[in-house]
N, C-alpha and C. Protein backbone atom coordinates (compact mmCIF):
# COMPACT_ATOMS: atom_id res chain seq x y z
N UNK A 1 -5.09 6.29 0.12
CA UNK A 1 -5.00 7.29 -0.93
C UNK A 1 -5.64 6.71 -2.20
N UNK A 2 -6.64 7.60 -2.59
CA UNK A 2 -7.06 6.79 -3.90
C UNK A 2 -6.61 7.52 -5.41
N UNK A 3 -7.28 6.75 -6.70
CA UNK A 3 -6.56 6.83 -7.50
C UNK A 3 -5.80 8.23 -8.21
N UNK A 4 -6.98 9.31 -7.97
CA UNK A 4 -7.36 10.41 -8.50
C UNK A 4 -5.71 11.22 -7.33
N UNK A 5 -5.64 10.92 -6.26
CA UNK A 5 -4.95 11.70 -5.14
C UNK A 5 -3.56 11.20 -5.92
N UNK A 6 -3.57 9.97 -6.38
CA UNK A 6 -1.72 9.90 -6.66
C UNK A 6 -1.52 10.01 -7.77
N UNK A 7 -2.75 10.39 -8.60
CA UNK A 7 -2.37 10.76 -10.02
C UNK A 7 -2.62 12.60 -10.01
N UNK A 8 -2.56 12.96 -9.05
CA UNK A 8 -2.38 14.67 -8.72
C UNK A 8 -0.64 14.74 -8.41
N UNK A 9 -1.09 13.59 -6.97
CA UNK A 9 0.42 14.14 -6.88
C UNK A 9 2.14 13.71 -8.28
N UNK A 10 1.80 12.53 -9.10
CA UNK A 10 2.54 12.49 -9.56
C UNK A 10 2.64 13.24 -10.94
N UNK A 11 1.24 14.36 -11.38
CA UNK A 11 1.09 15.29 -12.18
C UNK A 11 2.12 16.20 -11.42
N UNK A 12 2.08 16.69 -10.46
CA UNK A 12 2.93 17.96 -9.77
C UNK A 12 4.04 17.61 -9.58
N UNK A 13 4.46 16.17 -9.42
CA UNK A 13 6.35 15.88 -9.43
C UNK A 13 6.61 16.06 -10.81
N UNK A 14 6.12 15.32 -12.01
CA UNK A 14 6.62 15.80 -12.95
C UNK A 14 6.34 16.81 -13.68
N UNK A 15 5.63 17.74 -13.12
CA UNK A 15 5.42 19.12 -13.69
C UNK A 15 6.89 19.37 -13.13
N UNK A 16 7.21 19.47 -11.96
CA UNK A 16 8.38 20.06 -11.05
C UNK A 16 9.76 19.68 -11.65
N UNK A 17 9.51 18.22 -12.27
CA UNK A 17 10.97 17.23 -12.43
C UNK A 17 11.26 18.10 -13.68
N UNK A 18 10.30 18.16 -15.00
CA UNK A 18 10.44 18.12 -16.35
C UNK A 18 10.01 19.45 -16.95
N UNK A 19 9.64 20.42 -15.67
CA UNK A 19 9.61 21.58 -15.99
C UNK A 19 8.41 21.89 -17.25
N UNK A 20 7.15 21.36 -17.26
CA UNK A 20 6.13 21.04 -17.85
C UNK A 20 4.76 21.49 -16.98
N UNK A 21 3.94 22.26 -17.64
CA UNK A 21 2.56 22.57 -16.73
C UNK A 21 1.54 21.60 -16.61
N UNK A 22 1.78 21.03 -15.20
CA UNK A 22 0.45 20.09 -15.24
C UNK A 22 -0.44 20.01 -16.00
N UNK A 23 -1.29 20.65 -16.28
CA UNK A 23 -2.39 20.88 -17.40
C UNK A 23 -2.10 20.42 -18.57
N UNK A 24 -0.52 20.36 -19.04
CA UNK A 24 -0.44 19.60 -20.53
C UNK A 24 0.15 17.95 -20.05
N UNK A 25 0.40 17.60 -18.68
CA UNK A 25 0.35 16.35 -18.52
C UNK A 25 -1.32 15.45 -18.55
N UNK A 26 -1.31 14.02 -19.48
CA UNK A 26 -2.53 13.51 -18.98
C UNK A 26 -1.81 12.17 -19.00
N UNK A 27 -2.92 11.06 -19.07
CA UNK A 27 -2.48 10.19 -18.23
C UNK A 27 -1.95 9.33 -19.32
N UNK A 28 -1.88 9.81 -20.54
CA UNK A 28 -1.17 8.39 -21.69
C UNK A 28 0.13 9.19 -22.27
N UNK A 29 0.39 10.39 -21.20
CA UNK A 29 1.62 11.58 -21.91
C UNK A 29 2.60 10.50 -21.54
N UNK A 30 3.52 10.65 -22.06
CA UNK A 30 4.58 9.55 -22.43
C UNK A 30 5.83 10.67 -21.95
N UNK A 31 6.43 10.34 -20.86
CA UNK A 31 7.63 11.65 -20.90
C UNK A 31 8.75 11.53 -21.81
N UNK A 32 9.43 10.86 -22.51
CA UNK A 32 10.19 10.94 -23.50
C UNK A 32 9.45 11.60 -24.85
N UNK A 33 8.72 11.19 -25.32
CA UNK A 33 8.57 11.72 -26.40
C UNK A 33 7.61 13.04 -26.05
N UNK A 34 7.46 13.20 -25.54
CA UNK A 34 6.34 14.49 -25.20
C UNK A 34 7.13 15.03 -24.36
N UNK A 35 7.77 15.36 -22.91
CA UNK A 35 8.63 15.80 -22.22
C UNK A 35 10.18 15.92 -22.57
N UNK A 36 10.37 15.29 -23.22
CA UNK A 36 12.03 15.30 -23.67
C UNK A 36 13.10 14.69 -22.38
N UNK A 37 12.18 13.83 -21.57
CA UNK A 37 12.60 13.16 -20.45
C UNK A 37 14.34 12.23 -21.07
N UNK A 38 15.01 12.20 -20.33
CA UNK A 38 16.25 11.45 -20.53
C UNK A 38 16.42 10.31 -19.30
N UNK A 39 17.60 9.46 -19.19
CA UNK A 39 17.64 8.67 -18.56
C UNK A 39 17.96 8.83 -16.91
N UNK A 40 18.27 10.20 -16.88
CA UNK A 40 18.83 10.58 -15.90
C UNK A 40 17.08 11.49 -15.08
N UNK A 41 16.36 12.13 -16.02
CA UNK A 41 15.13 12.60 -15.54
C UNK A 41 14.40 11.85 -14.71
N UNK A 42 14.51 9.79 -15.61
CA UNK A 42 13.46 8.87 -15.33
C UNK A 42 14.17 8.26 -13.74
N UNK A 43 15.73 7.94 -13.58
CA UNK A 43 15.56 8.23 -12.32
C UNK A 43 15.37 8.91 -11.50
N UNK A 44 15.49 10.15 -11.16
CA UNK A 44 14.94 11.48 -10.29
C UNK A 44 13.47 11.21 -10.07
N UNK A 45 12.78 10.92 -11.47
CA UNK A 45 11.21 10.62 -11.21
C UNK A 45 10.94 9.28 -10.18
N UNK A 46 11.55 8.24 -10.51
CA UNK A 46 11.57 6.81 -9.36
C UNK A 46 12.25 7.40 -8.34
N UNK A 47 13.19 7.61 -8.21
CA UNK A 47 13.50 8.28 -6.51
C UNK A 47 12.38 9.25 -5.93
N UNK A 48 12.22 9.85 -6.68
CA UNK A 48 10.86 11.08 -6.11
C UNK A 48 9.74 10.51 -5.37
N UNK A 49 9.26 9.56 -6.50
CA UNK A 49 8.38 9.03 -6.48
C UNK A 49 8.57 7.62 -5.40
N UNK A 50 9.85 7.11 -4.72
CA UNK A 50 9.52 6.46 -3.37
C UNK A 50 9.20 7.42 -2.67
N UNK A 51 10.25 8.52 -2.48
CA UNK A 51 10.38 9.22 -0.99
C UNK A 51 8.69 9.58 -0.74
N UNK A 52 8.10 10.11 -1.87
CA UNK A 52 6.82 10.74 -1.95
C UNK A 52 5.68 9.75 -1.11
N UNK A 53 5.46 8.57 -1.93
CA UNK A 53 4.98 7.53 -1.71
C UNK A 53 5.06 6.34 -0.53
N UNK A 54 6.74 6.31 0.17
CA UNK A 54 7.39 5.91 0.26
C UNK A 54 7.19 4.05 0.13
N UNK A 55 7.53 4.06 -0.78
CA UNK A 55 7.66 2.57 -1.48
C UNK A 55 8.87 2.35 -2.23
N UNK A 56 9.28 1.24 -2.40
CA UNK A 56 10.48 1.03 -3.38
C UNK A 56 9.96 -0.18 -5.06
N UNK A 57 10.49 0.96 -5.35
CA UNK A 57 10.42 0.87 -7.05
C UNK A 57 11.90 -0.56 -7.77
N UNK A 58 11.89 -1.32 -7.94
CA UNK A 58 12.72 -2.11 -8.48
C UNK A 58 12.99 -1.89 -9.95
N UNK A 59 14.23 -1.77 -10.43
CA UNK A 59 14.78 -1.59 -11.52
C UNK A 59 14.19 -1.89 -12.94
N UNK A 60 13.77 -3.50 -12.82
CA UNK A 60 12.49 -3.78 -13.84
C UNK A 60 11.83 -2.98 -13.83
N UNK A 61 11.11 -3.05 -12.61
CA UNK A 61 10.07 -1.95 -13.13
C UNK A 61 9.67 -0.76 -13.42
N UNK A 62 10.88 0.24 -12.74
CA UNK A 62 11.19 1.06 -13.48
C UNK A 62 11.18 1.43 -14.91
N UNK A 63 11.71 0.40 -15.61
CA UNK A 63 12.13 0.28 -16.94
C UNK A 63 11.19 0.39 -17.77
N UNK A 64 10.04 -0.10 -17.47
CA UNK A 64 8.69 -0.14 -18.14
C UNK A 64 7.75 0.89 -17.46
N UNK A 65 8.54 1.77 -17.13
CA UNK A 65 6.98 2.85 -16.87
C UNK A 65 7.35 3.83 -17.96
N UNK A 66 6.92 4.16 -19.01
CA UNK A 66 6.97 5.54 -19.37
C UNK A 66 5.71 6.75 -20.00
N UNK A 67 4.56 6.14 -19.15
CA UNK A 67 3.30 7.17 -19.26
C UNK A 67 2.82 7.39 -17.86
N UNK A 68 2.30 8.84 -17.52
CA UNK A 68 1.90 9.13 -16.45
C UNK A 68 0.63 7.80 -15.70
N UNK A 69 0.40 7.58 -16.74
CA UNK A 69 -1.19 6.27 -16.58
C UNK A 69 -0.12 5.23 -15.67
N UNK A 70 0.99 4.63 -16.37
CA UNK A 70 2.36 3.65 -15.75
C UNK A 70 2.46 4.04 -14.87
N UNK A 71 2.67 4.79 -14.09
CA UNK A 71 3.28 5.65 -12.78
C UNK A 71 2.71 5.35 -11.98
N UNK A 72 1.38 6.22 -12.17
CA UNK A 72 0.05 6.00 -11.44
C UNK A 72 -0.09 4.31 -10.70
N UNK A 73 -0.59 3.31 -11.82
CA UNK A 73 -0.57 2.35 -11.51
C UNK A 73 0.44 1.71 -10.91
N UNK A 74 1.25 1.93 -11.12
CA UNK A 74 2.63 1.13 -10.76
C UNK A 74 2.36 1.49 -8.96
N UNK A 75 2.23 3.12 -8.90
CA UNK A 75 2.20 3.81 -7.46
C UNK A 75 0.92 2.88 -6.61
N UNK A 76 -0.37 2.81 -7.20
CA UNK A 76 -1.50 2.22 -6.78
C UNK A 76 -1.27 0.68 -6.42
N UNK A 77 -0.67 -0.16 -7.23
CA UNK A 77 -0.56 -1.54 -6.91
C UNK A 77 0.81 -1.44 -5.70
N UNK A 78 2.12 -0.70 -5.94
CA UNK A 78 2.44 -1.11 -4.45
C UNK A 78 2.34 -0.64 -3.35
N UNK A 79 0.93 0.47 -2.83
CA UNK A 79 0.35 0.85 -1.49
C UNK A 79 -0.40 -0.48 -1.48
N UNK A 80 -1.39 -0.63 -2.63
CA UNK A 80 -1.98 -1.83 -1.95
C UNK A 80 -0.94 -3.25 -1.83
N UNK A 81 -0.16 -3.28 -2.24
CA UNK A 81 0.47 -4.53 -1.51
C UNK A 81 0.96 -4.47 -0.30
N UNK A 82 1.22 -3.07 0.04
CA UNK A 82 1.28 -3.10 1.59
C UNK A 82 0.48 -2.94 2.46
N UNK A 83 -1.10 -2.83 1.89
CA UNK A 83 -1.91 -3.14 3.24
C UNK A 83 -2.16 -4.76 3.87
């Protein structure tokens, strides 16, 4: 899956999660301050985002994602650690 494919699909989870139209997500949108994301949103988004992916997200790092660009990457570096 390349970069463009998991930065679609994680535009359409959090369109879905945060109730936001893809089209006003880009990739430096920050969901707290632009989404009104809470603590309880940002896990739903890491759970989503294994089952989707299916990878597991660790708590650190969780902690430090909060732009769609973060996500993305975060999603991209652990498929490739599992090839």
């Amino acid at each position: 899956m390349n970069r463009k494919e998991i930065a679609e699909k994680i535009k359409q989870l959090l369109s879905d999660q945060l109730g936001v139209e893809t089209d006003s997500i880009k990739e430096d949108s920050n969901f707290v301050t632009e989404f009104n994301a809470d603590s309880l949103d940002a896990v739903e988004i890491i759970m989503e985002i294994e089952d989707l992916f299916n990878i597991k997200v660790d708590d650190k790092e969780a902690e430090l994602i909060t732009t769609t660009k973060g996500l993305v990457d975060l999603v991209e570096n652990k498929l490739k650690e599992e090839q």
